[in-house]
N, C-alpha and C. Protein backbone atom coordinates (compact mmCIF):
# COMPACT_ATOMS: atom_id res chain seq x y z
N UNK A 1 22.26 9.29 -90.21
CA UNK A 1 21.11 8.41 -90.12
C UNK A 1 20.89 7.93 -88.68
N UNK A 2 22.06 7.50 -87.99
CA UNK A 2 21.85 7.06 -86.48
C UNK A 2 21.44 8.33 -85.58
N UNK A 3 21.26 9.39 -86.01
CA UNK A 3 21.05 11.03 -85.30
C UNK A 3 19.58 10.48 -85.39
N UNK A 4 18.96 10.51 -86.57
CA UNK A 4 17.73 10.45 -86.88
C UNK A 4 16.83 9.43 -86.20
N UNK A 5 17.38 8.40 -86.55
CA UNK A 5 16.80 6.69 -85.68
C UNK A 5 16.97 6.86 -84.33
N UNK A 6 17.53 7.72 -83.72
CA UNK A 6 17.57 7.71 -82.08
C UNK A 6 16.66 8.52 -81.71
N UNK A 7 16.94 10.13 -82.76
CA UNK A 7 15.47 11.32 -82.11
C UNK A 7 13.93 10.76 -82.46
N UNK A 8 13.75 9.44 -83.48
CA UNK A 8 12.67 8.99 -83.96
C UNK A 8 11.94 7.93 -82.61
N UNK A 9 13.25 6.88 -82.55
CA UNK A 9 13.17 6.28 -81.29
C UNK A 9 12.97 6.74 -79.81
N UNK A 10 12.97 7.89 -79.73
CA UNK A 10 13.56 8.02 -78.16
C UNK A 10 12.39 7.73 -77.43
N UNK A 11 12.81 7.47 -76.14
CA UNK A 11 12.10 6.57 -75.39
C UNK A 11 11.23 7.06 -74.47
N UNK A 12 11.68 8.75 -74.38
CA UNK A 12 10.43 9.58 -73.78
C UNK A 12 9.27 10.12 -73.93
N UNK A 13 8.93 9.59 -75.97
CA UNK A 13 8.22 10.09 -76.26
C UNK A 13 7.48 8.96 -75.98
N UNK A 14 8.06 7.48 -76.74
CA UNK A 14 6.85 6.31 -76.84
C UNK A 14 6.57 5.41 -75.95
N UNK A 15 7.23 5.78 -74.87
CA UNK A 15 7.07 4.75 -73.90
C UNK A 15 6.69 5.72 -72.46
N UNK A 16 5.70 5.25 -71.39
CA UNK A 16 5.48 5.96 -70.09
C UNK A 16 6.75 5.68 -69.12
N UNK A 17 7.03 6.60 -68.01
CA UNK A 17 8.39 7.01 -67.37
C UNK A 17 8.50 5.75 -66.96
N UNK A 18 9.45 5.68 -66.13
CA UNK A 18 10.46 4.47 -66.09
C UNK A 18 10.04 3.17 -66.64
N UNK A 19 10.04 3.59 -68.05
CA UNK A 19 9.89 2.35 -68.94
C UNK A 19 11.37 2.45 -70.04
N UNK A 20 11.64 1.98 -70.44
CA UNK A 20 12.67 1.76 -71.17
C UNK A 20 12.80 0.60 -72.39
N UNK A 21 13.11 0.81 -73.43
CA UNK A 21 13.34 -0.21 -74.49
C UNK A 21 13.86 -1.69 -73.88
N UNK A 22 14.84 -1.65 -73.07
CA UNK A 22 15.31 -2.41 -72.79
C UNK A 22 14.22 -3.75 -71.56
N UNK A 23 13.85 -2.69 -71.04
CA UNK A 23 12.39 -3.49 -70.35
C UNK A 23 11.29 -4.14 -71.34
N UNK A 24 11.40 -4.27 -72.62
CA UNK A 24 10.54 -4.50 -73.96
C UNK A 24 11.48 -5.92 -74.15
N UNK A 25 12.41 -6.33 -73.66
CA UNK A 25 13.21 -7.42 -74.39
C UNK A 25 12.23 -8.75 -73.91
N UNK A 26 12.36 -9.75 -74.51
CA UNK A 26 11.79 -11.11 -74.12
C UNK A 26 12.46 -11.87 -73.19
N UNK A 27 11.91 -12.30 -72.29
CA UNK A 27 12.61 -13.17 -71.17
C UNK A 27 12.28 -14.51 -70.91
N UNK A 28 12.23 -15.08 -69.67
CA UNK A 28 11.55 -16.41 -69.77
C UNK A 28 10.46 -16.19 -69.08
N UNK A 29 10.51 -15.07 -68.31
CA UNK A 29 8.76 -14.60 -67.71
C UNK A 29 7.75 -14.13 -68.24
N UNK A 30 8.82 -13.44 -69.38
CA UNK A 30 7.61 -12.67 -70.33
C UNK A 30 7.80 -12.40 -71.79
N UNK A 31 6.72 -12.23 -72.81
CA UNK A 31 7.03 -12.39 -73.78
C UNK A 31 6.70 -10.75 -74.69
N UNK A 32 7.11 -10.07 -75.19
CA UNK A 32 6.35 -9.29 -76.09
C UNK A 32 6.52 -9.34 -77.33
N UNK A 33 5.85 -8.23 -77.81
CA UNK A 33 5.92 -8.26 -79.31
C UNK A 33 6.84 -7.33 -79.63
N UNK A 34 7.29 -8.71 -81.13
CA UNK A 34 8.59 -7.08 -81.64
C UNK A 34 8.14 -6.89 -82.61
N UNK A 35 9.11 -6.08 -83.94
CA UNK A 35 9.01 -5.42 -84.78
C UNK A 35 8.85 -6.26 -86.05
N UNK A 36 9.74 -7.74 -85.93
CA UNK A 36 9.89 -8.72 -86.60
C UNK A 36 8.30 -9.47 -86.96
N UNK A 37 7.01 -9.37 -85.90
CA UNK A 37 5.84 -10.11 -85.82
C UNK A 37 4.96 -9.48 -87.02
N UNK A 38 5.24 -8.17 -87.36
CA UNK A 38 4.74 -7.98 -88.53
C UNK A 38 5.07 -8.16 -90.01
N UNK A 39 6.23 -8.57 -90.21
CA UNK A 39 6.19 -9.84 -91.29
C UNK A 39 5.74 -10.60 -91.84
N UNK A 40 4.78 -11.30 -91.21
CA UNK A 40 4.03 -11.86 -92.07
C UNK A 40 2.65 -11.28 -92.35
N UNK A 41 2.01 -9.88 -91.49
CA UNK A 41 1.00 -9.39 -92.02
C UNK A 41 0.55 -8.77 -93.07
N UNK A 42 1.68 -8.51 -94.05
CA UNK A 42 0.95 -8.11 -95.34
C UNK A 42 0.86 -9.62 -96.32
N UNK A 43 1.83 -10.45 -96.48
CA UNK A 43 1.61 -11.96 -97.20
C UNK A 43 0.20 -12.25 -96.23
N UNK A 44 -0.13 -12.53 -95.17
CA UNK A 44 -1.41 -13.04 -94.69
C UNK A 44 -2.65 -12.05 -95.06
N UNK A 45 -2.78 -10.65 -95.18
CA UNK A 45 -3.34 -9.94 -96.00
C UNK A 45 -3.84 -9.94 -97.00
N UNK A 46 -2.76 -10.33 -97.65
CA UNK A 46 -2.64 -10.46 -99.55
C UNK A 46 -3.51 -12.10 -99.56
N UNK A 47 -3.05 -13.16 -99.05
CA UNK A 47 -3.70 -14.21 -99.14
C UNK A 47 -5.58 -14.18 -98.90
N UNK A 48 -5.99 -13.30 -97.67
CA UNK A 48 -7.30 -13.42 -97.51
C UNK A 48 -8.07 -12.54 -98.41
N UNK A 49 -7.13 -11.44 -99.16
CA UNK A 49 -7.81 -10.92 -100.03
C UNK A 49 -7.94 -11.68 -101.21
N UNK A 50 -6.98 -12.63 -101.60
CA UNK A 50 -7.07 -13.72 -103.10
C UNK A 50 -8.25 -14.34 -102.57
N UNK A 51 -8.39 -15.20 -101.39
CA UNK A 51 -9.35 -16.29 -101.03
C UNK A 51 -10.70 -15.16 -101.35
N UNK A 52 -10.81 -13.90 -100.30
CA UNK A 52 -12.04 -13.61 -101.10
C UNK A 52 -12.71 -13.21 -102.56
N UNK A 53 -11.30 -12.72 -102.97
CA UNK A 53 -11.81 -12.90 -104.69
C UNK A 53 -12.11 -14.05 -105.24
N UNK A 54 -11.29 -14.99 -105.00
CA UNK A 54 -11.54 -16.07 -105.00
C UNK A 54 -13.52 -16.53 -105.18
N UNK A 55 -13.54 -16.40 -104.39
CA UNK A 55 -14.81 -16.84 -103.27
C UNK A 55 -15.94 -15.98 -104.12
N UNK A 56 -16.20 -14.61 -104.26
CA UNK A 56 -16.84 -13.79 -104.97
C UNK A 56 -17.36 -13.65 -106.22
N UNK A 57 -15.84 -14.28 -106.91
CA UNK A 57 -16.05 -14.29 -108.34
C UNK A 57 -16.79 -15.75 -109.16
N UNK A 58 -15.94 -16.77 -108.58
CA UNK A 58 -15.95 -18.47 -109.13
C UNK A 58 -17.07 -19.00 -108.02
N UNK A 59 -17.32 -18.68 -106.52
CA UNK A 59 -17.83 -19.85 -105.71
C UNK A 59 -19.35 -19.29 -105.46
N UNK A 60 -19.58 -17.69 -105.54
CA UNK A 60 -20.90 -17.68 -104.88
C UNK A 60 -21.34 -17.21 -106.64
N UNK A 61 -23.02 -17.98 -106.31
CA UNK A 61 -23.90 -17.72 -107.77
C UNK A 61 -24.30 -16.38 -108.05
N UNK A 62 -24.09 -15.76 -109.09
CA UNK A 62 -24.66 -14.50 -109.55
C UNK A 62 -26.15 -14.50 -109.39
N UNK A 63 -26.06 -13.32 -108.44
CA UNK A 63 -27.06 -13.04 -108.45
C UNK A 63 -27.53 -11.57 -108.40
N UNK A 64 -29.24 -11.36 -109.03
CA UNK A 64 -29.21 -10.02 -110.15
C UNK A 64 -29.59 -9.44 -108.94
N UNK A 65 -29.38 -8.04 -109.00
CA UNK A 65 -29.04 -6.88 -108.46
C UNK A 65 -30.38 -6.41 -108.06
N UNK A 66 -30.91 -5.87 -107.44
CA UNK A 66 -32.67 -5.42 -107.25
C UNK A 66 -32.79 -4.42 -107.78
N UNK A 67 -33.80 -3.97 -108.54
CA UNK A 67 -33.70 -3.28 -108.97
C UNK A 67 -34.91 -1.81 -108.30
N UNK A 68 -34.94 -0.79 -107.69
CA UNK A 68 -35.84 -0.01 -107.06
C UNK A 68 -36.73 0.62 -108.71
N UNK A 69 -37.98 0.58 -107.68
CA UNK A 69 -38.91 1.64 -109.39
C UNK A 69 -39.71 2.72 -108.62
């Protein structure tokens, strides 16, 4: 498995030359994003999709459909 996660990772494919994973770490100069920040994007997902059902079904008035002749 660690064969696999390293040829998946490697750093020549996803990153431009003298860049390195290790240049990706957080410091006090700089901040990036890790892998951990998407965590909460499927629960925040799932929530705006309830609010708009929400919203669709119970809050806005039915209203009839047009009909073309």
């Amino acid at each position: 498995m660690a064969g696999i996660l390293a040829w998946f990772w490697n750093e020549r494919f996803w990153l431009p030359h003298n860049v390195t994973w290790a240049d990706l770490k957080n410091t006090d100069e700089a901040t990036f994003p890790q892998a951990e920040d998407l965590y909460l994007a499927c629960p925040l997902a799932f929530c705006i999709f309830m609010i708009r059902l929400v919203f669709e079904r119970w809050l806005l008035p039915s209203q009839p459909k047009p009909r073309f002749q």
